[in-house]
C-alpha atoms as a PDB file:
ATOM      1  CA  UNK A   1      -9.861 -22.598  19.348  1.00  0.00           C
ATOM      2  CA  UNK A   2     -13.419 -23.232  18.467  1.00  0.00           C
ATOM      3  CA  UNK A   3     -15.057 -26.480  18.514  1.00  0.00           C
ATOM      4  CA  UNK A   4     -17.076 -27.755  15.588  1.00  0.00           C
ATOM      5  CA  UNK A   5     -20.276 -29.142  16.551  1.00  0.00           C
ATOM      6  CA  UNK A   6     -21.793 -32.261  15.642  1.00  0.00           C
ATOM      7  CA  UNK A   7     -24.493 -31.425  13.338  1.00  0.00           C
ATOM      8  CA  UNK A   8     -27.683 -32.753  11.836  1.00  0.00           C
ATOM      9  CA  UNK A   9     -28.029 -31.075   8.634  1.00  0.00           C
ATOM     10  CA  UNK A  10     -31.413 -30.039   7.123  1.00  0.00           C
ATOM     11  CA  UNK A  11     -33.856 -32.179   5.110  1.00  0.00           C
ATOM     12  CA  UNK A  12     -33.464 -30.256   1.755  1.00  0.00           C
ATOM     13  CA  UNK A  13     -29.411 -30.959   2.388  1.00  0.00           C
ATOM     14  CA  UNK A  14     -30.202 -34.562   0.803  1.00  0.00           C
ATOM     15  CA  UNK A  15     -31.232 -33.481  -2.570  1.00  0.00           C
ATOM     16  CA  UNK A  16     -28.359 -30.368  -3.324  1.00  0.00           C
ATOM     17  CA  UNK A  17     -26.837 -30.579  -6.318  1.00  0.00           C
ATOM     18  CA  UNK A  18     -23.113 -30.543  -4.267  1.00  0.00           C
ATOM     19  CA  UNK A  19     -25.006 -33.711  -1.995  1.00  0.00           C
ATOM     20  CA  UNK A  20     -25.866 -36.139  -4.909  1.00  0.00           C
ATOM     21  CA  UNK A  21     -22.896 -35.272  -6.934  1.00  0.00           C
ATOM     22  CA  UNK A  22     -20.755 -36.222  -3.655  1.00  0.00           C
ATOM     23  CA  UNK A  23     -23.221 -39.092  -2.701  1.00  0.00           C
ATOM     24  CA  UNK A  24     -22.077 -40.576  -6.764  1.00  0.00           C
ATOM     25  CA  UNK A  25     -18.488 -39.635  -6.377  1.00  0.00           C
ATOM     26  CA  UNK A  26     -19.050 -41.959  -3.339  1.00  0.00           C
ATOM     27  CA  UNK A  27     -20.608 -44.794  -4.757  1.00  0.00           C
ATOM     28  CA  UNK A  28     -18.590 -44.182  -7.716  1.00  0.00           C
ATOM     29  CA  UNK A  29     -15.034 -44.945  -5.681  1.00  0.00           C
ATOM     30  CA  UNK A  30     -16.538 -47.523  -3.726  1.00  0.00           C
ATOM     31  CA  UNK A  31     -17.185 -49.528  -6.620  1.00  0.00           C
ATOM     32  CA  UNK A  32     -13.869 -48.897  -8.086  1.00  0.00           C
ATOM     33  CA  UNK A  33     -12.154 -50.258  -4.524  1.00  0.00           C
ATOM     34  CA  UNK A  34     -14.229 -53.309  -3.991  1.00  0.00           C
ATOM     35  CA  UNK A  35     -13.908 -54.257  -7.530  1.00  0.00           C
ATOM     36  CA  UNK A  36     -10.017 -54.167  -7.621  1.00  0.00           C
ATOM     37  CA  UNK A  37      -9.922 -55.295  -4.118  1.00  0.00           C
ATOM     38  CA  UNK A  38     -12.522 -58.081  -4.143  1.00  0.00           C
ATOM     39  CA  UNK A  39     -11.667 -59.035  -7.804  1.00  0.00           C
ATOM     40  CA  UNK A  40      -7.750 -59.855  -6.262  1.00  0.00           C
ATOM     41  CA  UNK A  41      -8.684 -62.170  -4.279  1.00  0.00           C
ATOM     42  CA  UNK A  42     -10.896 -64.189  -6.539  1.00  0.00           C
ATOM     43  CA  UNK A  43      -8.121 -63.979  -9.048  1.00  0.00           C
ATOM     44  CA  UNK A  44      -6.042 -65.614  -6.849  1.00  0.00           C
ATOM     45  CA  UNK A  45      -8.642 -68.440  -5.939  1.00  0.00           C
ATOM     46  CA  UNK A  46      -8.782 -68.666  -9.905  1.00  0.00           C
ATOM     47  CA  UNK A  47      -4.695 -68.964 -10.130  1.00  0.00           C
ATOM     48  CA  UNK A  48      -4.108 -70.783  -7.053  1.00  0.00           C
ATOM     49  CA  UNK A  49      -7.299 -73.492  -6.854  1.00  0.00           C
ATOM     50  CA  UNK A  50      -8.333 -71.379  -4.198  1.00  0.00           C
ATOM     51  CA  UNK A  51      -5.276 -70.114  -2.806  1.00  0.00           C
ATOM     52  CA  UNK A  52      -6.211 -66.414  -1.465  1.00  0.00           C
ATOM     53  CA  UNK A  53      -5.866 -67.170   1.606  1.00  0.00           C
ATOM     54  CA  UNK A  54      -2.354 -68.044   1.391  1.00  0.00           C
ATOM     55  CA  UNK A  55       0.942 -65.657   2.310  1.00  0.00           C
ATOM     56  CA  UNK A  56       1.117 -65.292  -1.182  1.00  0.00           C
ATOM     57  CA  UNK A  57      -2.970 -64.228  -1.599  1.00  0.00           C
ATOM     58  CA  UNK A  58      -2.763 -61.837   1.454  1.00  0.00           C
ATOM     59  CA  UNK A  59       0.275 -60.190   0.287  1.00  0.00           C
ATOM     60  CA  UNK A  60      -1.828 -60.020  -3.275  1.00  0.00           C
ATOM     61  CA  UNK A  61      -4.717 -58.867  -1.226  1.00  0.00           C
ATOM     62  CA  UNK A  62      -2.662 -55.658   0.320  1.00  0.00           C
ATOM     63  CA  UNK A  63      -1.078 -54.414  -2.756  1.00  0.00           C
ATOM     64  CA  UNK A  64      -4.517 -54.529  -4.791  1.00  0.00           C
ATOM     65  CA  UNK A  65      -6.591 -53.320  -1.822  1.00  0.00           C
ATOM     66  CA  UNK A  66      -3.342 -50.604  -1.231  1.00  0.00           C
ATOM     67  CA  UNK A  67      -3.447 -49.330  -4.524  1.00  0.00           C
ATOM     68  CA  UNK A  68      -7.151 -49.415  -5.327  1.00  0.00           C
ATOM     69  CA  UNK A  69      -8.033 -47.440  -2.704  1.00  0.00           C
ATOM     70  CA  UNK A  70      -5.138 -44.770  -3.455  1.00  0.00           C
ATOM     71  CA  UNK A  71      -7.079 -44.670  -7.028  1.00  0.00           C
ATOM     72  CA  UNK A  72     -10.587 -44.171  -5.284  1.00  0.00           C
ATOM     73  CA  UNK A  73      -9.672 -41.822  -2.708  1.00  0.00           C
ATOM     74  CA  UNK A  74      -8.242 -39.731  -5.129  1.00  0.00           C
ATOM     75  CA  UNK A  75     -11.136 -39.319  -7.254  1.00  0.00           C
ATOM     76  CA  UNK A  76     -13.384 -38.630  -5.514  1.00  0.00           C
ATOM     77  CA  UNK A  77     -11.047 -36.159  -3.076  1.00  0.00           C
ATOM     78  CA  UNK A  78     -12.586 -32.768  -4.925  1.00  0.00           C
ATOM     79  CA  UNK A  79     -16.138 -33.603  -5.265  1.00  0.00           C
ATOM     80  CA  UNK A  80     -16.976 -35.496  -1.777  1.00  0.00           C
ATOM     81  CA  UNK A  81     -13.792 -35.876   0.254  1.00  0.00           C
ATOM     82  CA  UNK A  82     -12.838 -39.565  -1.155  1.00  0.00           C
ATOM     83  CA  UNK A  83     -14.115 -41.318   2.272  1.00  0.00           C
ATOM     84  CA  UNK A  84     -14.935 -44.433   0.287  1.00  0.00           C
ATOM     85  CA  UNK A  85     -15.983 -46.337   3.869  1.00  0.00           C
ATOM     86  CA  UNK A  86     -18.853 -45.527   6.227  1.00  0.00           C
ATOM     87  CA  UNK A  87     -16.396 -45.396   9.184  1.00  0.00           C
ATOM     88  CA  UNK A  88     -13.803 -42.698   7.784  1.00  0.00           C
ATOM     89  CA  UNK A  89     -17.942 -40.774   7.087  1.00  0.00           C
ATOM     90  CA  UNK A  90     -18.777 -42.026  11.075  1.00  0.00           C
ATOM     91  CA  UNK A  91     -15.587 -40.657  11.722  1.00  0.00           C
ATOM     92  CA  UNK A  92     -15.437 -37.322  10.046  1.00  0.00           C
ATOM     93  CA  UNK A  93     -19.335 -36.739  11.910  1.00  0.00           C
ATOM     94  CA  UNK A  94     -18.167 -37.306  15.051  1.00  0.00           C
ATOM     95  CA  UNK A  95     -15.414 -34.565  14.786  1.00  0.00           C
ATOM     96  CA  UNK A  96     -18.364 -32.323  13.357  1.00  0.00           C
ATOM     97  CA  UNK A  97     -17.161 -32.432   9.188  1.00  0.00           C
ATOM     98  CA  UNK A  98     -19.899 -33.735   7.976  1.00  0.00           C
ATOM     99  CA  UNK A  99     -23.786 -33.053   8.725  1.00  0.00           C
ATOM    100  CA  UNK A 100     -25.480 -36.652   9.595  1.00  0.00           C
ATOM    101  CA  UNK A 101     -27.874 -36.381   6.955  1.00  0.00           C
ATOM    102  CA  UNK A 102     -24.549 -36.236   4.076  1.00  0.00           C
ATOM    103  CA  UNK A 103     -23.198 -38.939   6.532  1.00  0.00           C
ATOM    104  CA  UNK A 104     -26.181 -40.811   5.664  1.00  0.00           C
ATOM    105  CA  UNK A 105     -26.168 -40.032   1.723  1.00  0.00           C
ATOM    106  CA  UNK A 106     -22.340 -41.219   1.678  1.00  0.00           C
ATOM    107  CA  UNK A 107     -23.314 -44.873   3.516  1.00  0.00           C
ATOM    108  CA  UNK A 108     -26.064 -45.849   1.318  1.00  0.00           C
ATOM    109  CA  UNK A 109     -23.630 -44.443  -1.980  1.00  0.00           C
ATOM    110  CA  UNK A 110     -21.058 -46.363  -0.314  1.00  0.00           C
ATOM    111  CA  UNK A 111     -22.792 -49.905   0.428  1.00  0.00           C
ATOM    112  CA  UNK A 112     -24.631 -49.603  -3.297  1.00  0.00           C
ATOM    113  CA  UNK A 113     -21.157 -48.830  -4.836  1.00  0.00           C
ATOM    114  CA  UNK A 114     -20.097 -52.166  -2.751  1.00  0.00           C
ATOM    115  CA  UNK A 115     -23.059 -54.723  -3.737  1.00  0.00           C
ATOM    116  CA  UNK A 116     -22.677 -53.273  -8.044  1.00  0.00           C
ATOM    117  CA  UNK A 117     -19.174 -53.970  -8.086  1.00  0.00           C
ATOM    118  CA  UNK A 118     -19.396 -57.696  -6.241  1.00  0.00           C
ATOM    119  CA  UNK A 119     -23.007 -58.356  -8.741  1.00  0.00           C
ATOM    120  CA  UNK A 120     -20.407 -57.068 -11.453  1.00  0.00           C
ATOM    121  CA  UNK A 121     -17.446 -59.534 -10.342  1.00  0.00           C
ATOM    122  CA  UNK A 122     -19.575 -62.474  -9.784  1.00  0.00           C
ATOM    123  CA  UNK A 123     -21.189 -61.587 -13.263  1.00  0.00           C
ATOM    124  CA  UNK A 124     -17.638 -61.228 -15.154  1.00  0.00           C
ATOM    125  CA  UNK A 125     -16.477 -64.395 -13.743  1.00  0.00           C
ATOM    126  CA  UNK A 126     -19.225 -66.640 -14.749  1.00  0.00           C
ATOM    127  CA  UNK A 127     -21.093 -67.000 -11.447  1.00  0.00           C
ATOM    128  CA  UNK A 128     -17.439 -67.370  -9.118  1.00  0.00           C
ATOM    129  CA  UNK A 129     -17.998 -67.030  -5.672  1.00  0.00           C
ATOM    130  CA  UNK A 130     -17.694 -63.462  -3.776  1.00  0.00           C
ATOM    131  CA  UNK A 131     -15.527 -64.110  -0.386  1.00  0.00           C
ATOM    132  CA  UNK A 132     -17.266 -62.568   2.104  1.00  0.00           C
ATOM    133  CA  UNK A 133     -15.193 -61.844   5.557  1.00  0.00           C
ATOM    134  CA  UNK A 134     -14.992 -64.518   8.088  1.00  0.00           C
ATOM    135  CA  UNK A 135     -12.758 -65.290  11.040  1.00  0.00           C
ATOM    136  CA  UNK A 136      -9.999 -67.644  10.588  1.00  0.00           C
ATOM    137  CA  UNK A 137     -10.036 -70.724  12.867  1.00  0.00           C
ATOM    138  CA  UNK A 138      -9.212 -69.941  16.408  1.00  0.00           C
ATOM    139  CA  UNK A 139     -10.023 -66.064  16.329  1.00  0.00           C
ATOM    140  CA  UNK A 140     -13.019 -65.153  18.613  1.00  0.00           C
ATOM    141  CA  UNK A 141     -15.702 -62.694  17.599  1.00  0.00           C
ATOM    142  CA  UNK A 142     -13.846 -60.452  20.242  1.00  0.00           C
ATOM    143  CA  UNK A 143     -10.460 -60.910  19.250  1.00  0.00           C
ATOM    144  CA  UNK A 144     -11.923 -60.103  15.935  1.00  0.00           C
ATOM    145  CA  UNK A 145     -13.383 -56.371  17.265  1.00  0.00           C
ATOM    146  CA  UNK A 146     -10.434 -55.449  18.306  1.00  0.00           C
ATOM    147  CA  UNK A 147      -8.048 -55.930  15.201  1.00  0.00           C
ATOM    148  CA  UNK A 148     -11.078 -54.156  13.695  1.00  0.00           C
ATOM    149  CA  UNK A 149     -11.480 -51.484  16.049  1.00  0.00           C
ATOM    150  CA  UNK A 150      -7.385 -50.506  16.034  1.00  0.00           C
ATOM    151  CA  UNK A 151      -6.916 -51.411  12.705  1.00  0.00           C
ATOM    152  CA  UNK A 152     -10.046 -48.647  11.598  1.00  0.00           C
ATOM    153  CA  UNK A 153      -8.229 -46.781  14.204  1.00  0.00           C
ATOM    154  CA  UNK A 154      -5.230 -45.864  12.810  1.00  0.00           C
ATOM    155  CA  UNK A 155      -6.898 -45.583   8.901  1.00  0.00           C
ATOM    156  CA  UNK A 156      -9.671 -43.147   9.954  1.00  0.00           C
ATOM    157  CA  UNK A 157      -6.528 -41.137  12.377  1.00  0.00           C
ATOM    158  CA  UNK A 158      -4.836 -41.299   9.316  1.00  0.00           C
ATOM    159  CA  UNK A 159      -7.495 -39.396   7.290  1.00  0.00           C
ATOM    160  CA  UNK A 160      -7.625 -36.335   9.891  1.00  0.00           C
ATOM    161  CA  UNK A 161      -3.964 -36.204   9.753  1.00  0.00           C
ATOM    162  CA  UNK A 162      -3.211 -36.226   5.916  1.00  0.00           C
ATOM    163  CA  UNK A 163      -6.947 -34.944   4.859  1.00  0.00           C
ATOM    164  CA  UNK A 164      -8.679 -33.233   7.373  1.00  0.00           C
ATOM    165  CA  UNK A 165      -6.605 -31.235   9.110  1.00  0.00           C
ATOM    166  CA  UNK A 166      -6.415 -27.388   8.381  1.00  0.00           C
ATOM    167  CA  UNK A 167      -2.994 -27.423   8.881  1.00  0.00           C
ATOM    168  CA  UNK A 168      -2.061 -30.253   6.708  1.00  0.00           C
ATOM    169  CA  UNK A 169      -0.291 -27.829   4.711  1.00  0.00           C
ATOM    170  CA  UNK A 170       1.760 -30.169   1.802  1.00  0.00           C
ATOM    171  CA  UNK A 171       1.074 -33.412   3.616  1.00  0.00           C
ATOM    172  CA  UNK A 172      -2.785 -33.058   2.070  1.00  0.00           C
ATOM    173  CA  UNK A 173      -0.860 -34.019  -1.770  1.00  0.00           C
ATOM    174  CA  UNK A 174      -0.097 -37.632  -0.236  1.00  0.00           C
ATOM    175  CA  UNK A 175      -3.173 -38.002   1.719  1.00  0.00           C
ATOM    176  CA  UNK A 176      -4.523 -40.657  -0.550  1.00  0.00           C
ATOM    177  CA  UNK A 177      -0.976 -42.963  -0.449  1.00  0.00           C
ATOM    178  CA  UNK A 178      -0.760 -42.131   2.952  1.00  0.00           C
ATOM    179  CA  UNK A 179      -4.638 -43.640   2.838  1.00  0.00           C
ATOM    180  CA  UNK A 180      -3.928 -46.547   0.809  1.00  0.00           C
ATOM    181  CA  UNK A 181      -0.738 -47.704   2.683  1.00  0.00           C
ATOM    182  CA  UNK A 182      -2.029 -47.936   6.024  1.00  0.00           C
ATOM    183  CA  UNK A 183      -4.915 -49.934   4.756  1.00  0.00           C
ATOM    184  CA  UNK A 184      -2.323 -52.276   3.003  1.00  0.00           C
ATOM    185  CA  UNK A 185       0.200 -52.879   5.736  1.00  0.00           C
ATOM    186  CA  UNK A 186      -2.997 -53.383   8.337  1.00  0.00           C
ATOM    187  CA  UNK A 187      -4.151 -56.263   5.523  1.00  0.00           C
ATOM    188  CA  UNK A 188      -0.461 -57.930   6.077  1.00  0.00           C
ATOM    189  CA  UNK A 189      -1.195 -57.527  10.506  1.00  0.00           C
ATOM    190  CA  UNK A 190      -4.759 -58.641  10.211  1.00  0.00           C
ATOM    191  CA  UNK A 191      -5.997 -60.468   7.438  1.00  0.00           C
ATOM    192  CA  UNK A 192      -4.619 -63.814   8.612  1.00  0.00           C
ATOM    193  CA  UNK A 193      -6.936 -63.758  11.452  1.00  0.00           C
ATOM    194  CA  UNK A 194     -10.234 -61.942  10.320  1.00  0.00           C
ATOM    195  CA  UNK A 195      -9.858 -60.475   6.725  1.00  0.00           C
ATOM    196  CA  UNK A 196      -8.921 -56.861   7.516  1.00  0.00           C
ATOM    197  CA  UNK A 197     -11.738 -54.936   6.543  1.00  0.00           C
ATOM    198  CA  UNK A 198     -11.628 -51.605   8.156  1.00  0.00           C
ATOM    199  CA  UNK A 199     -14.351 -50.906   6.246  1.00  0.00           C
ATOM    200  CA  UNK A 200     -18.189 -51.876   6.463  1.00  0.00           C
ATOM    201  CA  UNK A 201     -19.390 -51.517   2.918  1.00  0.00           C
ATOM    202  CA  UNK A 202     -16.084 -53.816   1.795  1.00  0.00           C
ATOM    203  CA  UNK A 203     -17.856 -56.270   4.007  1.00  0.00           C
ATOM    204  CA  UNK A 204     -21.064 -55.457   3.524  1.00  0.00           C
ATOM    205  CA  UNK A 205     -21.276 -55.656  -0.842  1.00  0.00           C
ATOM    206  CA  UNK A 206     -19.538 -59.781  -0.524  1.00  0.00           C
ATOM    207  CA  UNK A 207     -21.993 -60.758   2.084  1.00  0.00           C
ATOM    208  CA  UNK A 208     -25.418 -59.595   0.142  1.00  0.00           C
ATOM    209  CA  UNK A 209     -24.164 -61.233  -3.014  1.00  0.00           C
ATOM    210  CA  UNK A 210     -23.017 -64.328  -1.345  1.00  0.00           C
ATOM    211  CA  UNK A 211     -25.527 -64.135   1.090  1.00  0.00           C
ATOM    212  CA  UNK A 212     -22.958 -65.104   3.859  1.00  0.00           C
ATOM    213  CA  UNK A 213     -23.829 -62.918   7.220  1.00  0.00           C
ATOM    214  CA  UNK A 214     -21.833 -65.406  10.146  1.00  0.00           C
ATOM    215  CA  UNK A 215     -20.525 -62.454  12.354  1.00  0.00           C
ATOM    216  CA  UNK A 216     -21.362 -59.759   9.666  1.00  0.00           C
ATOM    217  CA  UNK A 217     -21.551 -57.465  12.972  1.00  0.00           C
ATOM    218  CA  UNK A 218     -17.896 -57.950  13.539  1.00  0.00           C
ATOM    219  CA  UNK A 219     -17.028 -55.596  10.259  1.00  0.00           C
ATOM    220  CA  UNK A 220     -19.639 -52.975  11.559  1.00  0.00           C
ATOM    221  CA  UNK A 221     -19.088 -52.704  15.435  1.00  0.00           C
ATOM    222  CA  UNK A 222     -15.258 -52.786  15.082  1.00  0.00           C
ATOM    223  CA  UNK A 223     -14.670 -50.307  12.226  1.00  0.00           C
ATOM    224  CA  UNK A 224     -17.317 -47.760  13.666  1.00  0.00           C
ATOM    225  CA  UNK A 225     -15.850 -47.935  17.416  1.00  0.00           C
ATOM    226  CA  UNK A 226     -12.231 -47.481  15.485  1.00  0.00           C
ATOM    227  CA  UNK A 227     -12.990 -44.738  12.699  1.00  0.00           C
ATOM    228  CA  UNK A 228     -15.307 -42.416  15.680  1.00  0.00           C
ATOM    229  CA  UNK A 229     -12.783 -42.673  18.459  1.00  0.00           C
ATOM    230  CA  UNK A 230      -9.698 -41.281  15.906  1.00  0.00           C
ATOM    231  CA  UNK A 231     -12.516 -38.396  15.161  1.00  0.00           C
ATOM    232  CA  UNK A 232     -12.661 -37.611  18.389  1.00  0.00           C
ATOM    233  CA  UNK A 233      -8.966 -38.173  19.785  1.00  0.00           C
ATOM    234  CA  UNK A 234      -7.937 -36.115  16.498  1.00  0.00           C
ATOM    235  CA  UNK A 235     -10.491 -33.522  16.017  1.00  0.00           C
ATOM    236  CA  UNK A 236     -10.250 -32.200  19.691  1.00  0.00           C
ATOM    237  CA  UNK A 237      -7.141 -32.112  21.194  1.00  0.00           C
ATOM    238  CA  UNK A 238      -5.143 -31.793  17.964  1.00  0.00           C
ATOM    239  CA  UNK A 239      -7.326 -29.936  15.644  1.00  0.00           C
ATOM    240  CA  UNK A 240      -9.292 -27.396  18.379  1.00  0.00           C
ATOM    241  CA  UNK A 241      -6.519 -25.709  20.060  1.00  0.00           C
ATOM    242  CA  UNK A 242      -5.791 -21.808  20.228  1.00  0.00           C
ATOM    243  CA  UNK A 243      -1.851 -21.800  19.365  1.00  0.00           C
ATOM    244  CA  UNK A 244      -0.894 -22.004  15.801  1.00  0.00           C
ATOM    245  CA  UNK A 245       1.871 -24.426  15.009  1.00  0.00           C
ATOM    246  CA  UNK A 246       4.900 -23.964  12.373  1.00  0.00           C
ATOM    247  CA  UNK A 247       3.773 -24.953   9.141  1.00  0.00           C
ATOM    248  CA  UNK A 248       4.887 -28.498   8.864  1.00  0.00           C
ATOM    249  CA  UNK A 249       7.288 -27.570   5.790  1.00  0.00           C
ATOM    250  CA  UNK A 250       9.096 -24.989   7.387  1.00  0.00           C
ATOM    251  CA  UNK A 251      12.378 -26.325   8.468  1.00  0.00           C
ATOM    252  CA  UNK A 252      14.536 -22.846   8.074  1.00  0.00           C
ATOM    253  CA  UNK A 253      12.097 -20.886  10.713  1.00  0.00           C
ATOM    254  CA  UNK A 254      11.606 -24.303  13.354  1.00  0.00           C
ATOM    255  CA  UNK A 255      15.714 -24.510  12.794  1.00  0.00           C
ATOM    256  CA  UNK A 256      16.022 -20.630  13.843  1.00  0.00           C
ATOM    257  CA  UNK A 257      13.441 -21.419  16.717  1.00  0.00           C
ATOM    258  CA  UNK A 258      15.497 -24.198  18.250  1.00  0.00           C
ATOM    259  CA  UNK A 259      18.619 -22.263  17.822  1.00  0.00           C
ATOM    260  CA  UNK A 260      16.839 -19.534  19.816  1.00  0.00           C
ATOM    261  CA  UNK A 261      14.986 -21.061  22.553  1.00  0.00           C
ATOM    262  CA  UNK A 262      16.304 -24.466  22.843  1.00  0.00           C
ATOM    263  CA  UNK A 263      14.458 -27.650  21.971  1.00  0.00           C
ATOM    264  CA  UNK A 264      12.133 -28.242  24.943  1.00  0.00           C
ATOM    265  CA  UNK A 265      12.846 -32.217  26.078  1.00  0.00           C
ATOM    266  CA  UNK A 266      16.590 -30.675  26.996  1.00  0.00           C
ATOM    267  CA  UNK A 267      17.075 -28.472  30.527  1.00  0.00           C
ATOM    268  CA  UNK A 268      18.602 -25.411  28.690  1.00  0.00           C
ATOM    269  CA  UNK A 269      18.238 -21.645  27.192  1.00  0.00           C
ATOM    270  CA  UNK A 270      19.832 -22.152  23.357  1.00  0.00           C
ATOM    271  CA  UNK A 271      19.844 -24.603  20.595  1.00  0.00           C
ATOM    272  CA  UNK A 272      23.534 -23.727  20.271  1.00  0.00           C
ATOM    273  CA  UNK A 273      24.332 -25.864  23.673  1.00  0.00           C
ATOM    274  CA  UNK A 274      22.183 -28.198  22.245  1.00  0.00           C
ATOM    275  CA  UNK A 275      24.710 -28.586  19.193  1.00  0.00           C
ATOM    276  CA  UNK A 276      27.516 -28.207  21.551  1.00  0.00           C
ATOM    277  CA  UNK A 277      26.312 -31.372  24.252  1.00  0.00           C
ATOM    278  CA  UNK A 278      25.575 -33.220  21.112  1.00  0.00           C
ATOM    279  CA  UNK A 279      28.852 -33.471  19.458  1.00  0.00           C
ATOM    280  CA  UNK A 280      30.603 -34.070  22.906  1.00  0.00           C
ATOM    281  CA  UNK A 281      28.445 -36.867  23.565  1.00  0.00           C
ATOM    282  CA  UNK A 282      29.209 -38.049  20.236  1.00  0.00           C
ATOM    283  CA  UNK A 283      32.830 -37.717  20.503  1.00  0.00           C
ATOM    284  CA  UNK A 284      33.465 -35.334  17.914  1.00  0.00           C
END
C-alpha cells in the first residue's frame, strides 16, 4: 500500500471555511467534555465535603468523563473528526491525517474550549475550586508518564481502529462508545494514582483557572508519547499494507474461507478437519 506522509499544510489552510468550522466544532466538544467531566468531580466535592477522590468519586468520575466524551466525540465526528484532545490530533499527524497547521488550529480550539468551560464551572458554582491533576501520594513523576503514556496509548489506538481506519467498515457507528469507554475504564486503572487524563487540554483548562502547574508536564509528555506511538504502530503496519482484508462484517464469506483453506494456527488443508478434530477433542 501507499504511505501517507506527514504533512505541513499551507498557510491559507488556517483560515478555510472547512478549518475554522472544524477548529469550533473542536473547541465546541471540548467544552462540552471538560464541563461534564470537570463539573463531576466538583459535584462530588459539593455532595461528599470533598469526597471526589474517593472509590465512590472515581467511579463518578469514569461514568461522567465516559459518557461526556461519547456526547462530544459524536458531535463533532462530521465537521472535524471529534478528536476533542491534542494527543488523539498529535496522533492522527503522525500517521499523516491531519496537516500540522489543522493540528495546530484543533490544540488551541481544544485548550480554549478547556479554560471556557472550567471559567464557566468555577463561575456557576460561586467561585468553587477547579481540581487540577496531581499525583497521589507515593506516585513518582515517572510512574506518572507511564500510566499516561499507555493509558493515551490504548485511547488514541482506539481512535485508528474504530475512526480512522478505511476499513472500519460498521465498527465506525460505535467509534464514539468505543471512545468513551476506554477513557472510562482507564479512569477506574489510573485515576487513583495520577488523575487519568489522557488528555492535555483536560489538564491544561483546571490548571490556568486554578493556577495550579506542580508537574503540569506530566499530562503533556505522557499523553503525546502515548497518542503518537498508537499513530504510528496503527497507521503503518495495520493501515499501509497491499492485501485487502474481509470486511469485518462478513461472517458467511470468512466461514466459506475457513471451510476451504483451513484456519491458519492449525497444520491442515480444510476447515472441515478443523470441525472434525474439534468435536473429538471435545468428546462429542
Amino acid at each position: 500500500g501507499t504511505s501517507r506522509n506527514i504533512a505541513v499544510g499551507r498557510p491559507e489552510e488556517a483560515t478555510q471555511p472547512d478549518a475554522l468550522k472544524a477548529a469550533l466544532a473542536e473547541f465546541i466538544s471540548t467544552l462540552i467534555f471538560v464541563f461534564a467531566g470537570s463539573g463531576s468531580g466538583m459535584a462530588f466535592n459539593k455532595l461528599t465535603d470533598n469526597g471526589a477522590t474517593t472509590p465512590a468519586g472515581l467511579v463518578a468520575a469514569s461514568i461522567a468523563h465516559g459518557l461526556g466524551l461519547f456526547v462530544a466525540v459524536s458531535v463533532g465526528a462530521n465537521i472535524s473528526g471529534g478528536h476533542v484532545n491534542p494527543a488523539v490530533t498529535f496522533g492522527a499527524f503522525v500517521g499523516g491525517n491531519i496537516s500540522l497547521l489543522r493540528g495546530i488550529l484543533y490544540w488551541i480550539a481544544q485548550l480554549l474550549g478547556s479554560t471556557v468551560a472550567c471559567l464557566l464551572l468555577k463561575f456557576a458554582t460561586s467561585d468553587m475550586t477547579v481540581p487540577a491533576f496531581g499525583l497521589s501520594s507515593g506516585v513518582g513523576v515517572w510512574n506518572a508518564v507511564v500510566f499516561e503514556i499507555v493509558m493515551t496509548f490504548g485511547l488514541v489506538y482506539t481512535v485508528y481502529a474504530t475512526a480512522i481506519d478505511p476499513k472500519k467498515g460498521d465498527l465506525g457507528v460505535i467509534a464514539p462508545l468505543a471512545i468513551g469507554f476506554i477513557v472510562g475504564a482507564n479512569i477506574l486503572a489510573g485515576g487513583a494514582f495520577d488523575g487519568a487524563s489522557m488528555n492535555p487540554a483536560v489538564s491544561f483548562g483546571p490548571a490556568l483557572v486554578s493556577w495550579s502547574w506542580d508537574n503540569h508536564w506530566i499530562y503533556w509528555l505522557g499523553p503525546l508519547i502515548g497518542g503518537g506511538l498508537a499513530g504510528l504502530i496503527y497507521e503503518f503496519p495495520f493501515i499501509n499494507q497491499s492485501h485487502e482484508q474481509l470486511p469485518p462484517t462478513d461472517y458467511w464469506k470468512q466461514f466459506n474461507f475457513i471451510m476451504k483453506n483451513g484456519f491458519f494456527p492449525f497444520p491442515f488443508s480444510g476447515g472441515k478437519v478443523f470441525l472434525v478434530e474439534a468435536f473429538s477433542f471435545l468428546g462429542v
